[in-house]
Protein backbone atom coordinates (compact mmCIF):
# COMPACT_ATOMS: atom_id res chain seq x y z
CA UNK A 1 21.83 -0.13 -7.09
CA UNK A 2 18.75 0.75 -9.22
CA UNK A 3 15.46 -1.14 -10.26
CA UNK A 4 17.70 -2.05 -13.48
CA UNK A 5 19.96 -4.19 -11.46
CA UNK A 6 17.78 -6.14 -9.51
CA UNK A 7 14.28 -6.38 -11.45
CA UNK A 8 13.20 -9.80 -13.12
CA UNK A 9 11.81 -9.99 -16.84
CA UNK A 10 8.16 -9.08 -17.55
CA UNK A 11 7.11 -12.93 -17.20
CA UNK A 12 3.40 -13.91 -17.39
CA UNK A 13 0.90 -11.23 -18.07
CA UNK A 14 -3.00 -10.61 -18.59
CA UNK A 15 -5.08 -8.41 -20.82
CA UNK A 16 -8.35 -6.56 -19.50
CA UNK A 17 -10.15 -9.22 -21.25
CA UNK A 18 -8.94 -12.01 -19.34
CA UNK A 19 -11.42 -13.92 -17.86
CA UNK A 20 -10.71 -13.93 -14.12
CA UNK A 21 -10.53 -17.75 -13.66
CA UNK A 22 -7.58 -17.85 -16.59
CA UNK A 23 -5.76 -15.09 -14.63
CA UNK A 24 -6.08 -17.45 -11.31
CA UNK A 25 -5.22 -20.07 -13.26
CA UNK A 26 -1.94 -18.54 -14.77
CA UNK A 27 -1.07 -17.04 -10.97
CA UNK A 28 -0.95 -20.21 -9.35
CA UNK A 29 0.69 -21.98 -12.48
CA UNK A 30 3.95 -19.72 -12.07
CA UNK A 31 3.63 -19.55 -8.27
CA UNK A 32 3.13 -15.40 -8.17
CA UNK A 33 0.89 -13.27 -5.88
CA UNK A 34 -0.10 -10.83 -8.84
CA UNK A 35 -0.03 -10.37 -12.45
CA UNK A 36 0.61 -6.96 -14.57
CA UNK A 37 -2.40 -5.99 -16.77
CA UNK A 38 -1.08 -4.64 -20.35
CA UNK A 39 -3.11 -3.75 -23.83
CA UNK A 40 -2.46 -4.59 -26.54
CA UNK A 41 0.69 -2.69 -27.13
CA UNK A 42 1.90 -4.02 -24.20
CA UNK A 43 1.49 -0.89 -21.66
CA UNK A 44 0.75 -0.96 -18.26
CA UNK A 45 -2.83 -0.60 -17.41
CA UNK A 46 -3.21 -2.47 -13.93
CA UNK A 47 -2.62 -5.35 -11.58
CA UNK A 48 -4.18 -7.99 -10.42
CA UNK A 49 -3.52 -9.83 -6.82
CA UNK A 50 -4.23 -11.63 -4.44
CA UNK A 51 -5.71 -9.17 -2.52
CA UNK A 52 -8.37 -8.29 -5.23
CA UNK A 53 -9.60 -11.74 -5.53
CA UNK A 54 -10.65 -12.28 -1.77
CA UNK A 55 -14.09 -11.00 -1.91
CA UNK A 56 -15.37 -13.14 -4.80
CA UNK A 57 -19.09 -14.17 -5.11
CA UNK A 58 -17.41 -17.70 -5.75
CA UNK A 59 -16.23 -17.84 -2.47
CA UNK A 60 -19.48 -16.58 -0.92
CA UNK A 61 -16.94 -13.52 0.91
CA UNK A 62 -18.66 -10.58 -1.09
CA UNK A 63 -18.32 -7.41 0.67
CA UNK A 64 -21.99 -6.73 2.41
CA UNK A 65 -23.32 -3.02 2.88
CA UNK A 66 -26.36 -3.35 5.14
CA UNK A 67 -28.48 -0.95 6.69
CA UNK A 68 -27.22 2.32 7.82
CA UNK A 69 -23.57 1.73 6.27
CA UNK A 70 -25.11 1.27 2.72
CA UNK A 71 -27.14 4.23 2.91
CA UNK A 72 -23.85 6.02 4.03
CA UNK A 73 -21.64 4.03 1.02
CA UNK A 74 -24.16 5.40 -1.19
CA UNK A 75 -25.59 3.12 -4.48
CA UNK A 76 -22.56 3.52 -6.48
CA UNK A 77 -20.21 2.14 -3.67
CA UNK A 78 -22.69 -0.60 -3.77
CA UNK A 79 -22.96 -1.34 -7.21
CA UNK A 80 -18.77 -1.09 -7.28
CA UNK A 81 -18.74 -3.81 -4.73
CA UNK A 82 -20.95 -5.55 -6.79
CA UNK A 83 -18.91 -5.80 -9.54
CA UNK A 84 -15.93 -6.59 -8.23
CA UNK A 85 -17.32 -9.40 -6.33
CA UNK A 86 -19.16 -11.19 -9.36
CA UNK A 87 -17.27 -9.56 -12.70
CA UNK A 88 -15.91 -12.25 -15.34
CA UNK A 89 -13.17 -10.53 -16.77
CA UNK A 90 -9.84 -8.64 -15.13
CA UNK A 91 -10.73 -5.29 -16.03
CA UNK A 92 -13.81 -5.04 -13.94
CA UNK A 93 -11.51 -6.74 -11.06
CA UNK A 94 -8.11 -5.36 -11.65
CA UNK A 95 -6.45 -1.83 -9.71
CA UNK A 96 -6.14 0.33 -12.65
CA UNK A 97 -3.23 3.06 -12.30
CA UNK A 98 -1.01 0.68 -10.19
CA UNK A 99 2.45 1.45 -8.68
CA UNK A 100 5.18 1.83 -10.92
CA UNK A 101 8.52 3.00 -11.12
CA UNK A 102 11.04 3.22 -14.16
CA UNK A 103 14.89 1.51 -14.23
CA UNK A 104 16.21 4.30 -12.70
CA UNK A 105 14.45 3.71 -9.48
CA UNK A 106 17.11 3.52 -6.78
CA UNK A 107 16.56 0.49 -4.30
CA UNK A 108 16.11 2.48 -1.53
CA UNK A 109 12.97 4.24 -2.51
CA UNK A 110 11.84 0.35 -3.83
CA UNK A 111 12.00 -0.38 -0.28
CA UNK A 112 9.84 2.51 1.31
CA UNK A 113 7.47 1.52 -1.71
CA UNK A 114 7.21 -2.00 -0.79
CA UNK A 115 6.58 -1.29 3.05
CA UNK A 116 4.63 1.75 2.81
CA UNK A 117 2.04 0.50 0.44
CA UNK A 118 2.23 -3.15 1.33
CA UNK A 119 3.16 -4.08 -1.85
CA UNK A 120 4.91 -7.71 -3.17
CA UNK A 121 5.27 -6.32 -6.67
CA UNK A 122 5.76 -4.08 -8.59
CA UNK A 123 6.00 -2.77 -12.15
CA UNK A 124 9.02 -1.47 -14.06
CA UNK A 125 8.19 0.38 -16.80
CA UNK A 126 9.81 2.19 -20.05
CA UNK A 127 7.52 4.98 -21.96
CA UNK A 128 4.56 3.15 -20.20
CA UNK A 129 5.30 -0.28 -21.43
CA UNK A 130 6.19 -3.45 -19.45
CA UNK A 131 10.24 -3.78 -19.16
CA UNK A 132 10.49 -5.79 -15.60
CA UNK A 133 9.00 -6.88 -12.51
CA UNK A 134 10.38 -6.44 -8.99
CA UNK A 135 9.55 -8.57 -6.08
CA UNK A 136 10.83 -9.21 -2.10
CA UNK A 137 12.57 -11.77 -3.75
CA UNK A 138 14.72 -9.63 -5.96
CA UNK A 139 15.86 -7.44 -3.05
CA UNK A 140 16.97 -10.63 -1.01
CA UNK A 141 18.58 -12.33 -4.36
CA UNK A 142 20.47 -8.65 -4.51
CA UNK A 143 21.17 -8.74 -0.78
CA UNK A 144 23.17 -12.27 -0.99
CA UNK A 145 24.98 -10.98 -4.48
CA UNK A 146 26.03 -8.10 -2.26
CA UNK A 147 27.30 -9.92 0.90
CA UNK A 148 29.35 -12.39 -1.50
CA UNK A 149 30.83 -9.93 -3.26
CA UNK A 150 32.17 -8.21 -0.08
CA UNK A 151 33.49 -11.70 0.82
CA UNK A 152 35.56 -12.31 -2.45
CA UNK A 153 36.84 -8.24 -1.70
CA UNK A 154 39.56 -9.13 1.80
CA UNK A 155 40.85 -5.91 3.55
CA UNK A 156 43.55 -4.89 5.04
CA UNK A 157 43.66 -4.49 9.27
CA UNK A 158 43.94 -1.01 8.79
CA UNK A 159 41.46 -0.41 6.66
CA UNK A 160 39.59 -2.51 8.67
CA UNK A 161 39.85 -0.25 11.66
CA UNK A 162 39.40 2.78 9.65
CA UNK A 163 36.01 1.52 8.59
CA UNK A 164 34.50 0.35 11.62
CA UNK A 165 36.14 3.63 13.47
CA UNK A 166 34.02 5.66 10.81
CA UNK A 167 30.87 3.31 11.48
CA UNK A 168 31.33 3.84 15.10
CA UNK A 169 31.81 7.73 14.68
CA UNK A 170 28.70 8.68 12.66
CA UNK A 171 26.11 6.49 14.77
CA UNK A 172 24.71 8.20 17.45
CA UNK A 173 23.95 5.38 19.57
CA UNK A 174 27.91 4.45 19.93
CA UNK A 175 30.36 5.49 22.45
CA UNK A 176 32.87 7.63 21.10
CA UNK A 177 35.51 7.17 23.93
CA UNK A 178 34.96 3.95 26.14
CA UNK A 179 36.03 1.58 23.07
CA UNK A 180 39.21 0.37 21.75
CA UNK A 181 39.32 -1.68 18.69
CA UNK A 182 42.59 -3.80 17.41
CA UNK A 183 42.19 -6.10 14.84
CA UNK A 184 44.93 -8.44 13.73
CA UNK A 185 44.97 -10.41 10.38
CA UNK A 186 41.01 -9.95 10.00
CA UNK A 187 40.38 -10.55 13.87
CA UNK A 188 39.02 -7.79 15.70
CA UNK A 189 39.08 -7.56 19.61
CA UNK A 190 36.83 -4.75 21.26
CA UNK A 191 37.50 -3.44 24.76
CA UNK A 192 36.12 -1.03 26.90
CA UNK A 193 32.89 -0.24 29.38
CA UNK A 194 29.58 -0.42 27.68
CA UNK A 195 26.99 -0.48 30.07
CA UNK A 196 23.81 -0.89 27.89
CA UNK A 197 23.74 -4.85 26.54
CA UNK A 198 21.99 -3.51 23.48
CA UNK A 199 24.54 -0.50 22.85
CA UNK A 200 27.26 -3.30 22.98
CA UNK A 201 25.85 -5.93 21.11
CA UNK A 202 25.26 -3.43 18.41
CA UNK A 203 29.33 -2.84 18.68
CA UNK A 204 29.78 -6.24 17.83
CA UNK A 205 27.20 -6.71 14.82
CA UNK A 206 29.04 -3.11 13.60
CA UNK A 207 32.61 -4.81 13.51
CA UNK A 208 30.88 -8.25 12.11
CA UNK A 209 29.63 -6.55 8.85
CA UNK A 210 33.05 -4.90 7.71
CA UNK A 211 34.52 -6.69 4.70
CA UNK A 212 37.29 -8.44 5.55
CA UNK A 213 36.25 -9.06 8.89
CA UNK A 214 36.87 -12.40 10.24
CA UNK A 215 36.10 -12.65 13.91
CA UNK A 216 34.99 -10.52 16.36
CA UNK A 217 36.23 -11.12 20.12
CA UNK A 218 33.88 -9.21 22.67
CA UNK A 219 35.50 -8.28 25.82
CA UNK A 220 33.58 -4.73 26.52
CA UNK A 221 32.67 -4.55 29.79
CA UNK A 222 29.93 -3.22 31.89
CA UNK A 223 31.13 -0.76 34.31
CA UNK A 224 29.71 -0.28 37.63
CA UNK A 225 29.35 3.01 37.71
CA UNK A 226 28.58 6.29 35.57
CA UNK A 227 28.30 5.16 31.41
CA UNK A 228 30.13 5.50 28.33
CA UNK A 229 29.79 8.70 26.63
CA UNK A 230 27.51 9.18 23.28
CA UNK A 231 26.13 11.82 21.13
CA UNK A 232 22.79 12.13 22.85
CA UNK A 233 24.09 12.70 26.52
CA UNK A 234 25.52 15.68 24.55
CA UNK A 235 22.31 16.60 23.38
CA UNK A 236 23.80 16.00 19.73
C-alpha cells in the first residue's frame, strides 16, 4: 500500500498571509492538529500546528532567554523567538520546508516518518503542489480495510497450516521443533513444551492473525526441564 491508497483530500488550507487567529480559527473548526501552508498556485510552502502555536505572547508562554543563555542564543535567536511569539500572520509562525512525501510513498516508510519525527500529518504532494493529506487516522482507517478484507478471503486448513508453519519458521523467537499445529475446519490446536509464557503467547497471537483462522486452542505446555529449541540458542 502507498500514500495514494490511504491519504485524505487536501481539505482546509492557509496562505502565508493568514492572520494567525483565522488559521486557529479554521483548525479548531474542522477538528485538525495542523494546516498545510500553500501560495497562490497552490504549492506547498509550510505547516502550521499545534506545536507552533504554544509559545504565543497571547498566552503569556513566550520563550524567555535570560542572562547567560541569551548571550549564548545570540540576538538573532532572540529576535526569532520574538517573532514567533508575537507575529500576526502564518508566515512569520509557520515551519517552512515541512515533511513531505509524494503518492508513491510506501506505508511503511509513512510510519518511520510519523514516529521518528513525531509527526500527526503530513503532506502529499505532486510537482510541489497540494494532492493529499495523511494522518494516524488514515493508517488505522487502512488497518481495519485490511483486517476485513482478510475476513471476507476464508482459507483452506492446509493453507492454513502452511502459513502459520512459514510464520513460525522465519521468526527467530519461535521454536522450530517443540510445536505441533493441526487445524481442523478453521480451528487450530497447538501442542508442545514452550517454556517462556511470552514465547508461547506469541504462538498463539501468530496462529490468531492467519486468514481464515477461526479459533485457536492453546495446549503448549511448559516443560520442567531443558527448553524448546530456537534460532538464537543456535547462535542464528
Amino acid at each position: 500500500m502507498k500514500a495514494a491508497d490511504i491519504m485524505d483530500a487536501p481539505g482546509p488550507s492557509v496562505t502565508p498571509e493568514t492572520p494567525v487567529v483565522e488559521a486557529v480559527r479554521k483548525m479548531l473548526e474542522h477538528k485538525v492538529s495542523g494546516l498545510p501552508v500553500v501560495d497562490e498556485e497552490g504549492r506547498l510552502v509550510g505547516m502550521i500546528t499545534e506545536g507552533d502555536l504554544l509559545r504565543r505572547s497571547e498566552l503569556g508562554t513566550e520563550r524567555k532567554i535570560t542572562g547567560f543563555a541569551a548571550v549564548q542564543a545570540g540576538t538573532r535567536r532572540l529576535a526569532e523567538e520574538f517573532v514567533r511569539a508575537h507575529a500576526q500572520t502564518i508566515g512569520d509562525v509557520m515551519t517552512k520546508e515541512p515533511v513531505s512525501i509524494d503518492e508513491e510513498t510506501a506505508i511503511a516508510t509513512i510510519v518511520s516518518l510519523i514516529e521518528d519525527r513525531h509527526l500527526h500529518l503530513i503532506p502529499v504532494v505532486r510537482k510541489g503542489s497540494l494532492v493529499g493529506m495523511i494522518g494516524r487516522p488514515c493508517l488505522l482507517r487502512a488497518l481495519i480495510e485490511r483486517a476485513e478484507a482478510q475476513e471476507d478471503n476464508p482459507t483452506d486448513d492446509e493453507s492454513i497450516r502452511t502459513a502459520l508453519l512459514a510464520v513460525y519458521d522465519r521468526e527467530a523467537w519461535a521454536p522450530l521443533s517443540q510445536v505441533d499445529v493441526m487445524v481442523r475446519n478453521g480451528n487450530v490446536e497447538l501442542r508442545g513444551n514452550v517454556t517462556d509464557p511470552v514465547k508461547r503467547r506469541a504462538l498463539v497471537v501468530a496462529a490468531q492473525a492467519i486468514a481464515g483462522v477461526k479459533s485457536v486452542t492453546d495446549h503448549l505446555s511448559p516443560q520442567s526441564r531443558g527448553k524448546a529449541k530456537t534460532r538464537d540458542d543456535d547462535g542464528q
